[in-house]
C-alpha atoms as a PDB file:
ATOM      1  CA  UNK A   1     122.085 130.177 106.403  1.00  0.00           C
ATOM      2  CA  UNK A   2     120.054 129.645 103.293  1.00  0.00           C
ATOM      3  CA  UNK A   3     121.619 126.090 103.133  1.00  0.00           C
ATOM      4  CA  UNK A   4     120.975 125.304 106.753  1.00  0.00           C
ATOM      5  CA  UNK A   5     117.301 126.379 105.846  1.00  0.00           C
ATOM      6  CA  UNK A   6     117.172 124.372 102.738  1.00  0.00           C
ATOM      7  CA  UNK A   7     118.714 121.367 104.359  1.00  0.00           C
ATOM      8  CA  UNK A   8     115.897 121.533 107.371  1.00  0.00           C
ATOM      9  CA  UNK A   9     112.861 121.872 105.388  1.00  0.00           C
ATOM     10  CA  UNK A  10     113.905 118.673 103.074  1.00  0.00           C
ATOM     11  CA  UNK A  11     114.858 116.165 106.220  1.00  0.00           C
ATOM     12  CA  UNK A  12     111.583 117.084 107.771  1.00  0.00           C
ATOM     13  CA  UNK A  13     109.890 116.635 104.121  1.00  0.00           C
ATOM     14  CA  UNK A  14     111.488 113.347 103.945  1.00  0.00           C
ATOM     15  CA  UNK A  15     110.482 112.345 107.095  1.00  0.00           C
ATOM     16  CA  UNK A  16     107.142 112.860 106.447  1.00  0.00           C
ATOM     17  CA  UNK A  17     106.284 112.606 102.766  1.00  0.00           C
ATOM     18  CA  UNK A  18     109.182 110.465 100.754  1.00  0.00           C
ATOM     19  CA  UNK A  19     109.462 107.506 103.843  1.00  0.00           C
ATOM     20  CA  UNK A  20     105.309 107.253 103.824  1.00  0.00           C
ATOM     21  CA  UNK A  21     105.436 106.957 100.221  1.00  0.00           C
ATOM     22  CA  UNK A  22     107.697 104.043 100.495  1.00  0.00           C
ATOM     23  CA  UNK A  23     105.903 102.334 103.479  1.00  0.00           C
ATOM     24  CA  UNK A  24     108.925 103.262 105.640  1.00  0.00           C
ATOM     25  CA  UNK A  25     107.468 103.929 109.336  1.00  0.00           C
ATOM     26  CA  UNK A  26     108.582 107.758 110.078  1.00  0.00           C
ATOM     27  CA  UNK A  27     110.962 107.544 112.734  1.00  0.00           C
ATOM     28  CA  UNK A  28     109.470 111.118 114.041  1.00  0.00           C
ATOM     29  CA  UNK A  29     105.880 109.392 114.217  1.00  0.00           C
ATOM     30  CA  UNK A  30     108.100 106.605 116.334  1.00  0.00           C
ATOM     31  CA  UNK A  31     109.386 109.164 118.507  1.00  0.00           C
ATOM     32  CA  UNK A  32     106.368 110.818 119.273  1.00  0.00           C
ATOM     33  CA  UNK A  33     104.403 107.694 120.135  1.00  0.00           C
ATOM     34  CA  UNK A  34     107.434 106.502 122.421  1.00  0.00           C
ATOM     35  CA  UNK A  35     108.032 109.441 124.163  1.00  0.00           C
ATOM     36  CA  UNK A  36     104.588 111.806 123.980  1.00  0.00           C
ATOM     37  CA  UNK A  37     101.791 109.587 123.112  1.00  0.00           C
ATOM     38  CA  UNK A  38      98.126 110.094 125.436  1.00  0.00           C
ATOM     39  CA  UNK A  39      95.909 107.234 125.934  1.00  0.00           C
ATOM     40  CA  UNK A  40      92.477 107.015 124.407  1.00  0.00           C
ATOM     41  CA  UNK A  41      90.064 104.511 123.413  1.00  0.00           C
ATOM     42  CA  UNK A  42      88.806 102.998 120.199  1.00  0.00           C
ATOM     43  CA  UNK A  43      86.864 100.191 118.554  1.00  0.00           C
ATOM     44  CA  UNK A  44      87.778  97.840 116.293  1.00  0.00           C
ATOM     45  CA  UNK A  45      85.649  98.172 113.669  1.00  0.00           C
ATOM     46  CA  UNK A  46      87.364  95.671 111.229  1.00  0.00           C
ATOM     47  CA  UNK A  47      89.162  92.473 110.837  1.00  0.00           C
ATOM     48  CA  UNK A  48      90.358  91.064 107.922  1.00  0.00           C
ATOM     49  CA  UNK A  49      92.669  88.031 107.690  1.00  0.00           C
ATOM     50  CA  UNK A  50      94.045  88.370 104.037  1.00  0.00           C
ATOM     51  CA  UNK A  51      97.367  87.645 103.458  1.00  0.00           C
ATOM     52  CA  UNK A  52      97.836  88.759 107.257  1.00  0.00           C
ATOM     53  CA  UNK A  53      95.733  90.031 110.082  1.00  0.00           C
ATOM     54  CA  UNK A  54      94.486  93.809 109.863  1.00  0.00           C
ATOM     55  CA  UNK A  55      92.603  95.257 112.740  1.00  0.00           C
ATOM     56  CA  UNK A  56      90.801  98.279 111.344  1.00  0.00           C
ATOM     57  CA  UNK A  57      89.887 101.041 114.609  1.00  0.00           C
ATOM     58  CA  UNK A  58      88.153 103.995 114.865  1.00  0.00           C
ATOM     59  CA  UNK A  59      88.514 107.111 117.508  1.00  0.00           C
ATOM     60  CA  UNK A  60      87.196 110.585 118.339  1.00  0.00           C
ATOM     61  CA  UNK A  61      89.366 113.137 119.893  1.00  0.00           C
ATOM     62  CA  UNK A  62      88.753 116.849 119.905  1.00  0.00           C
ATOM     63  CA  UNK A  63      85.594 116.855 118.015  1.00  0.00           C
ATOM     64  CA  UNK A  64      87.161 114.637 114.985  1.00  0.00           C
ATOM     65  CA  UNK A  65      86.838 111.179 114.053  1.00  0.00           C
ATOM     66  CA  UNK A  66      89.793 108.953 112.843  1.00  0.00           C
ATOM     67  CA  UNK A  67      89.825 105.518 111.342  1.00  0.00           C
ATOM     68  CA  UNK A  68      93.137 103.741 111.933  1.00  0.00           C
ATOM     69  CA  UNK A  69      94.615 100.526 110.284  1.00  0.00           C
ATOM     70  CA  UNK A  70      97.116  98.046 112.402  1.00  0.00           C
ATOM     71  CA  UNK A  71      98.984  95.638 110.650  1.00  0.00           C
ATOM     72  CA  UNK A  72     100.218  92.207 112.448  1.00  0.00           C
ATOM     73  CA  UNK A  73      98.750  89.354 114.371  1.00  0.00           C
ATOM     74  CA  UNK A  74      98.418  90.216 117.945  1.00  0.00           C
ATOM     75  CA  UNK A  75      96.977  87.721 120.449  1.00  0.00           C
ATOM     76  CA  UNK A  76      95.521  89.924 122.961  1.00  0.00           C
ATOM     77  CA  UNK A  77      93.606  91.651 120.078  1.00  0.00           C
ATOM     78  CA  UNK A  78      92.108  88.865 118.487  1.00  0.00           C
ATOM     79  CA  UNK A  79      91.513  87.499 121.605  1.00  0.00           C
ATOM     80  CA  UNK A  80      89.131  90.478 122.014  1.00  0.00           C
ATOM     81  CA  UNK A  81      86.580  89.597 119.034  1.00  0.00           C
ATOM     82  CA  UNK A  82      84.449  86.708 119.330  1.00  0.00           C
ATOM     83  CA  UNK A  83      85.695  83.677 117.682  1.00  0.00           C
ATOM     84  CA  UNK A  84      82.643  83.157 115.254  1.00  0.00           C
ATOM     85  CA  UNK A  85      83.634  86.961 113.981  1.00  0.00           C
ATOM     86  CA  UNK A  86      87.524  86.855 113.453  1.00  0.00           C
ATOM     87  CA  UNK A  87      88.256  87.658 109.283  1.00  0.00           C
ATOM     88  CA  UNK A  88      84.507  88.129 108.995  1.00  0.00           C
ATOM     89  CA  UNK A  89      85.262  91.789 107.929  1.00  0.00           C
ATOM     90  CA  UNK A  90      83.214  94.250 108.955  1.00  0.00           C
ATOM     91  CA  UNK A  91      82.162  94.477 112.803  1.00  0.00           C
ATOM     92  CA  UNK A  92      78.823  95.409 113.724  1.00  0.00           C
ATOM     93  CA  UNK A  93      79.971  95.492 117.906  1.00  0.00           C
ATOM     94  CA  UNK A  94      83.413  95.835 117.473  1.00  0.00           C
ATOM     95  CA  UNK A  95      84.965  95.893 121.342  1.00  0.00           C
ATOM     96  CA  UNK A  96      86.812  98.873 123.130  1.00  0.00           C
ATOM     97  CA  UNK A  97      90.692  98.533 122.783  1.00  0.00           C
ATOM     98  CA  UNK A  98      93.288 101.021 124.282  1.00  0.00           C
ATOM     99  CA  UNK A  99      95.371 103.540 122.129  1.00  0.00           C
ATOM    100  CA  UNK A 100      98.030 105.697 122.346  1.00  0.00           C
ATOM    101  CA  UNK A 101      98.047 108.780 120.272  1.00  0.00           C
ATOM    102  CA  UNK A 102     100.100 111.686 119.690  1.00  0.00           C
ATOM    103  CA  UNK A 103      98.221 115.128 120.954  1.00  0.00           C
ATOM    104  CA  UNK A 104      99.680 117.186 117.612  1.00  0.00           C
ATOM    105  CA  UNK A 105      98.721 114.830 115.113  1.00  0.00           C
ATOM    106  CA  UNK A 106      96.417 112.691 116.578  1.00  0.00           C
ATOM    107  CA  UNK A 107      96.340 110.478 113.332  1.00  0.00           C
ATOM    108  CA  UNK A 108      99.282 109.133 114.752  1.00  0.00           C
ATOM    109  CA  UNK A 109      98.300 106.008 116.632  1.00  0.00           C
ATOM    110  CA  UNK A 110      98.801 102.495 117.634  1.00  0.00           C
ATOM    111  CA  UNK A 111      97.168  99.665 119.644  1.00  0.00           C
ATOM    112  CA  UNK A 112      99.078  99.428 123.425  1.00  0.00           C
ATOM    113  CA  UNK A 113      98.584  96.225 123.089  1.00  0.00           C
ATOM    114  CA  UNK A 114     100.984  95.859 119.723  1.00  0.00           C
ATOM    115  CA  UNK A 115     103.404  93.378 118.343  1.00  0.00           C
ATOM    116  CA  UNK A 116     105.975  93.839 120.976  1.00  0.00           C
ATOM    117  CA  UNK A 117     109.665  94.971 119.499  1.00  0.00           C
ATOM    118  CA  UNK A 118     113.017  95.099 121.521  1.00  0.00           C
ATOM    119  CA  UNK A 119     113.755  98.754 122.408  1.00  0.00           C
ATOM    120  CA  UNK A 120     117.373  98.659 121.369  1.00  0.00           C
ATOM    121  CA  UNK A 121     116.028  97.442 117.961  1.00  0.00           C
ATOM    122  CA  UNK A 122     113.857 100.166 117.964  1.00  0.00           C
ATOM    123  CA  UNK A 123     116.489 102.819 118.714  1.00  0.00           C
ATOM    124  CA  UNK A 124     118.934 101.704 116.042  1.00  0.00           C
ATOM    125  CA  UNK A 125     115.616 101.949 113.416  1.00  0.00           C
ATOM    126  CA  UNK A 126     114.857 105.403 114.259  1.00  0.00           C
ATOM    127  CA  UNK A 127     119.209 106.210 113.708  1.00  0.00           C
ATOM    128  CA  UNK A 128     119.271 104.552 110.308  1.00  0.00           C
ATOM    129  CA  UNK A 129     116.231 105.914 109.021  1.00  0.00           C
ATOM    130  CA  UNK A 130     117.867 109.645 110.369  1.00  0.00           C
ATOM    131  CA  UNK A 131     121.273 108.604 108.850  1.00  0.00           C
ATOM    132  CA  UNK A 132     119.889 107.702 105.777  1.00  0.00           C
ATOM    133  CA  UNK A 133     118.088 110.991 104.700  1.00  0.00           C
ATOM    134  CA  UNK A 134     121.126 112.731 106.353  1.00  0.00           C
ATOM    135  CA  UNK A 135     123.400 111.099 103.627  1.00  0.00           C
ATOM    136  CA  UNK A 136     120.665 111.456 100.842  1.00  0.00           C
ATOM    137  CA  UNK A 137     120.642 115.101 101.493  1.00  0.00           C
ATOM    138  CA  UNK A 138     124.399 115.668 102.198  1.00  0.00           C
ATOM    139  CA  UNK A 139     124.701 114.027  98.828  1.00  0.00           C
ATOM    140  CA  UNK A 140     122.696 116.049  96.893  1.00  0.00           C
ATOM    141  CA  UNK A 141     123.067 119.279  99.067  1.00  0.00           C
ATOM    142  CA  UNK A 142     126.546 119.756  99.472  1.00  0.00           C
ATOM    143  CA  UNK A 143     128.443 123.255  99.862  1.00  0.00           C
END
């Protein structure tokens, strides 16, 4: 039982420690955005354009402020911020985008209007990312 245990505790600690650290998307943050997510709104309070497009947006939800970072040109989004204040950094009107969050750790978020990705490619992600801490572990945890 004690390896069952021990085996648990270090998928979930990969999951959410070791794949962050590598700036490897958790695949249960993935899951919980797909399938559980609430919408909200934000502003974007930043937009920087160096090397690549980073829309910086902030939220309140249950009496706590977060400050989010998305990653990736997306149309829609920059299509939102007047053309005179694209890459000029900080926002002093930033406008009102749509979020999805996830109600347990609403740090969790992301843009609904995101850099669109083929669910099938998404699927297979979240499997390799499981089957790869599943071997790690096995290999290292073995009876």
């Amino acid at each position: 039982m004690w390896y069952y245990l021990k085996f648990s505790v270090l998928f979930l600690l990969m999951c959410m420690v070791a794949l962050p650290l590598l700036k490897i998307e958790n695949p249960l943050r993935t899951i919980g955005l797909l399938y559980f997510s609430k919408p909200a709104q934000a502003t974007i309070t930043e937009h920087i354009c160096n090397p690549d497009r980073t829309y910086w947006y902030e939220y309140d939800l249950s009496g706590d402020h977060y400050r989010q970072r998305y990653d990736g040109y997306v149309e829609s989004l920059d299509n939102r911020i007047a053309a005179d204040l694209r890459c000029s950094g900080k926002l002093t009107q930033g406008p009102e985008i749509q979020i999805k969050y996830f109600p347990i750790h609403c740090f969790w978020s992301e843009p609904l209007e995101k850099i669109e990705t083929n669910p099938a490619e998404v699927y297979m992600y979240i499997i390799i990312k499981f089957a790869a801490i599943f071997l790690l572990l096995w290999t290292f945890l073995r009876k």
